[in-house]
N, C-alpha and C. Protein backbone atom coordinates (compact mmCIF):
# COMPACT_ATOMS: atom_id res chain seq x y z
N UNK A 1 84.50 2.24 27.77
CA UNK A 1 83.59 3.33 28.10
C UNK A 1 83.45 3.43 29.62
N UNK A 2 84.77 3.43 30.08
CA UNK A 2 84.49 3.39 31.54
C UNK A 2 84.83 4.94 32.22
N UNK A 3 85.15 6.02 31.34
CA UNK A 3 85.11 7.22 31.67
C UNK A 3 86.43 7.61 31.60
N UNK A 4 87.46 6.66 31.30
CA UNK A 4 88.57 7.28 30.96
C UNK A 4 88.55 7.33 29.49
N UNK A 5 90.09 8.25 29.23
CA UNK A 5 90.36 9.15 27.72
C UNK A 5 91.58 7.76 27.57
N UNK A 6 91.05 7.30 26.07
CA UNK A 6 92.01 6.30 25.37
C UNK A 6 93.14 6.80 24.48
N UNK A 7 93.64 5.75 23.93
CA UNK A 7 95.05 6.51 22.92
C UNK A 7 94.44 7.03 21.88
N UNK A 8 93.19 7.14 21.43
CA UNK A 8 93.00 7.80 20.30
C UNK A 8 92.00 9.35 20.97
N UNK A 9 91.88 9.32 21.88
CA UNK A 9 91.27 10.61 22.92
C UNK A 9 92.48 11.42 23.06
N UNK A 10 93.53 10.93 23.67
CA UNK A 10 94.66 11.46 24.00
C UNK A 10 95.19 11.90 22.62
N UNK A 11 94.94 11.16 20.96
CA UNK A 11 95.60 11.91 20.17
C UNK A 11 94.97 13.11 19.52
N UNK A 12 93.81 13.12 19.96
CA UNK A 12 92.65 14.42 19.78
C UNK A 12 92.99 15.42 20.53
N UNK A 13 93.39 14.93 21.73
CA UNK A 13 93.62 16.40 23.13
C UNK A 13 95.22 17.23 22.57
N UNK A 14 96.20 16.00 22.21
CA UNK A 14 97.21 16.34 21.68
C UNK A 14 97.05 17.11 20.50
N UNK A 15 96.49 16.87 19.65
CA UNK A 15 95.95 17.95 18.01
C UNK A 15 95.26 19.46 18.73
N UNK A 16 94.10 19.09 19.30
CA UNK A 16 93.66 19.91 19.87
C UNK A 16 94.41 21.07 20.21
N UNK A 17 95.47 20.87 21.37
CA UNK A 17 96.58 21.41 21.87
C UNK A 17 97.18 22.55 20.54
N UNK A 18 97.63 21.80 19.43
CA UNK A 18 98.28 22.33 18.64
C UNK A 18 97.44 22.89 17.65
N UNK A 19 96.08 22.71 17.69
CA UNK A 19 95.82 23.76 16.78
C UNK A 19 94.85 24.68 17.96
N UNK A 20 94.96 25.10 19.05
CA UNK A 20 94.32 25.83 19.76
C UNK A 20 95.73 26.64 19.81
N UNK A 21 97.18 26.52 19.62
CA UNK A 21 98.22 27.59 19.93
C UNK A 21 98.38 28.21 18.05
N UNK A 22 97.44 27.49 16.81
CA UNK A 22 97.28 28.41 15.49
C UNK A 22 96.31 29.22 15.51
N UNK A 23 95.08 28.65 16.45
CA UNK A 23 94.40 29.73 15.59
C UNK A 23 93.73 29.98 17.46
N UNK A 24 93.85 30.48 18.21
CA UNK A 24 93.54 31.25 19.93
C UNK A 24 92.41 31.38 19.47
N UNK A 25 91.97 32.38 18.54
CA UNK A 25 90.97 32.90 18.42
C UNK A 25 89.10 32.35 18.73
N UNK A 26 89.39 31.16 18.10
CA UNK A 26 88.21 30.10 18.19
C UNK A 26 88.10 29.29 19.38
N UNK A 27 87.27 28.95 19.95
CA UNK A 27 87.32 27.84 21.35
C UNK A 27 86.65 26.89 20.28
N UNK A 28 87.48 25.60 21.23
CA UNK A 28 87.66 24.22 20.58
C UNK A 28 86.21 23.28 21.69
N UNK A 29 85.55 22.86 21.20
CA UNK A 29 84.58 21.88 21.97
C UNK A 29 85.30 20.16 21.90
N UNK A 30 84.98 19.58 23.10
CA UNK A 30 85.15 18.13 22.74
C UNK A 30 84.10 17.46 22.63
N UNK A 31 83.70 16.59 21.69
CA UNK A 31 82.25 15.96 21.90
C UNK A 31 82.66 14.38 22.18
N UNK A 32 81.91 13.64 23.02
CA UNK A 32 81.91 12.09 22.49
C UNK A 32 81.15 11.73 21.77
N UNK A 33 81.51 11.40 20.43
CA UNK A 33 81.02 10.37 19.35
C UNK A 33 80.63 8.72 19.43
N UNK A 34 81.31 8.25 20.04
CA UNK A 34 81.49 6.63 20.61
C UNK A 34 80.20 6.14 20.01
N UNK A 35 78.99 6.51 20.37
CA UNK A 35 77.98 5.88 20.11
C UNK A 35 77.11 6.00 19.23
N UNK A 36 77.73 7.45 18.53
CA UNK A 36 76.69 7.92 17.25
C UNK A 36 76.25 7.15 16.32
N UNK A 37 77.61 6.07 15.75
CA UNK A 37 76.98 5.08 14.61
C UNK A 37 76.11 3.86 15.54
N UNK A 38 76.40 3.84 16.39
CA UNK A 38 75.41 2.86 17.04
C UNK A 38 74.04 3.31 16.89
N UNK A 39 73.88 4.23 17.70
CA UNK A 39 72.18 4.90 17.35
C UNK A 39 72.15 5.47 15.95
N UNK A 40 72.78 5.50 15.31
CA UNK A 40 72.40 5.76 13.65
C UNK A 40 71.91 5.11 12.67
N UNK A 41 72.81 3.61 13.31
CA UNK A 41 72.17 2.52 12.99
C UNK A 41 71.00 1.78 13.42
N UNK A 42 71.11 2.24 14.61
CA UNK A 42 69.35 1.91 15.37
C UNK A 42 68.55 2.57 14.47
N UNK A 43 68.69 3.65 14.39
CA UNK A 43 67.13 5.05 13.67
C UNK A 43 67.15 4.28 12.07
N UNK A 44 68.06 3.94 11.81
CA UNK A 44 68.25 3.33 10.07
C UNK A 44 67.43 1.96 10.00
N UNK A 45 67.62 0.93 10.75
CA UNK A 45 67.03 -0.19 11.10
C UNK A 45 65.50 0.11 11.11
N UNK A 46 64.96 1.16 12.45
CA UNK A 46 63.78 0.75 12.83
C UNK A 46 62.69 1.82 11.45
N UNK A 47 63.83 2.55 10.80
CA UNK A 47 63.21 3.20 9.69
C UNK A 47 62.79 2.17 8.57
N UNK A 48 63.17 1.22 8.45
CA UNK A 48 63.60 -0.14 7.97
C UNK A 48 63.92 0.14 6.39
N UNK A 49 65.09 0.61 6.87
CA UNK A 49 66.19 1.19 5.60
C UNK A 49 66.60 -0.40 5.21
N UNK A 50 66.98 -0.77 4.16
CA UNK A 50 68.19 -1.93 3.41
C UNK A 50 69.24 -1.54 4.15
N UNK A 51 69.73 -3.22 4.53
CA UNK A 51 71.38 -3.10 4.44
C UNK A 51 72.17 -2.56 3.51
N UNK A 52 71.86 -2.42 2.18
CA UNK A 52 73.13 -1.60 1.29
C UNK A 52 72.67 -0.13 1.40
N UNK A 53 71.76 0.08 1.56
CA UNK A 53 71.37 1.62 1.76
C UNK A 53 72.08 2.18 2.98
N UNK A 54 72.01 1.65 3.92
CA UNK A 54 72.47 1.98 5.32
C UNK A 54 74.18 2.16 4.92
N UNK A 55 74.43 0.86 4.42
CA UNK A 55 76.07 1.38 4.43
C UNK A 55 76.52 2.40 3.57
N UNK A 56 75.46 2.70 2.93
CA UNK A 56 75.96 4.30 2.01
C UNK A 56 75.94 5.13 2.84
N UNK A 57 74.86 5.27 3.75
CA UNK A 57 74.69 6.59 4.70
C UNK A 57 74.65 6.39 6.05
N UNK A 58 75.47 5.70 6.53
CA UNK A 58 75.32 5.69 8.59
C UNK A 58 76.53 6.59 8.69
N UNK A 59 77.74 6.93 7.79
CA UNK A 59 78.53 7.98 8.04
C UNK A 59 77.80 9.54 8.28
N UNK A 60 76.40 9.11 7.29
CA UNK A 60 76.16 10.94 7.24
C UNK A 60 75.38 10.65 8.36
N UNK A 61 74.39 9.74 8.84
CA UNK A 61 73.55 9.79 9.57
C UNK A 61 74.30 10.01 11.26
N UNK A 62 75.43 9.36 11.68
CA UNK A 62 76.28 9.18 12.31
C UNK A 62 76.59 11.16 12.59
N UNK A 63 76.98 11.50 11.41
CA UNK A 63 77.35 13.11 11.74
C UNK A 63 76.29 14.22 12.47
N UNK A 64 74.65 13.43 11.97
CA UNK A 64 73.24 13.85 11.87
C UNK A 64 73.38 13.66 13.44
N UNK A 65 73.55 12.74 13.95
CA UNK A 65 73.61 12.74 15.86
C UNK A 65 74.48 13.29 16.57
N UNK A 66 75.61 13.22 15.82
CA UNK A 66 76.89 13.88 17.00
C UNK A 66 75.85 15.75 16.47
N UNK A 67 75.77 16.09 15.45
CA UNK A 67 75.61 17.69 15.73
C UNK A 67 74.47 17.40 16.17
N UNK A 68 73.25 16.81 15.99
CA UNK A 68 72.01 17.13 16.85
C UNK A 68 72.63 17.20 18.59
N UNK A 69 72.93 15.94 18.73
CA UNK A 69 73.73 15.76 20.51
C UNK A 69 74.18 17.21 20.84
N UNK A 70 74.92 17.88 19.81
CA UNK A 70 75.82 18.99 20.59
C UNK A 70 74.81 20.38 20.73
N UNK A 71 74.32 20.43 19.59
CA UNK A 71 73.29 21.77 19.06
C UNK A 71 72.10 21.43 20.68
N UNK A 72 71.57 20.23 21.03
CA UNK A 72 70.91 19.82 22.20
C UNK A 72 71.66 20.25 23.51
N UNK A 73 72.54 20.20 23.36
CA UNK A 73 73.65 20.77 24.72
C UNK A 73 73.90 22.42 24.94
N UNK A 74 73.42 22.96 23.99
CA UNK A 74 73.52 24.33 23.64
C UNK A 74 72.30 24.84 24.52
N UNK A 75 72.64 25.96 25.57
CA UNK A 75 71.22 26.38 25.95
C UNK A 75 70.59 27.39 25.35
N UNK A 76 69.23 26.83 25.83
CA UNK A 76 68.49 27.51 24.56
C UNK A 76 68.43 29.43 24.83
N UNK A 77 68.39 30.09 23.61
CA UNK A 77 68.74 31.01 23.25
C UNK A 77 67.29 31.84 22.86
C-alpha cells in the first residue's frame, strides 16, 4: 500500500482497457477496495456479530463499504 498499482491492479487496468474499447459508451470508475473487508470486519466485530455469522456476510458487508466509499465521493447533488 505504498501507492503503487500491483499485478493484480495492472490486471484490472488491462480488462478495463478491453472492455472500455466494447462498450465506449459507459465511463469505467476505479475504486480501491484493499481495505473494505478490513473495516467490514471492524463494524461486524464491534456490532458483536459471531464468528460464523461474520463469515457468512463480510463479503456482502465488504461490498456495503466499497459502494458507500464511492456513492461518498460523489458530489452532492
Amino acid at each position: 500500500m505504498n501507492g503503487t498499482i500491483g499485478p493484480r491492479g495492472e490486471l484490472v487496468q488491462q480488462f478495463a482497457a478491453e472492455l472500455t474499447k466494447a462498450i465506449s459508451h459507459i465511463e469505467l470508475k476505479y475504486w480501491d477496495e484493499r481495505l473494505s473487508t478490513v473495516a467490514a470486519e471492524k463494524s461486524l466485530i464491534a456490532a458483536d456479530v459471531s464468528r460464523a455469522k461474520r463469515r457468512k456476510v463480510i463479503d456482502k458487508m465488504a461490498a456495503v463499504f466499497i459502494l458507500q466509499g464511492y456513492l461518498d465521493s460523489l458530489p452532492n447533488q
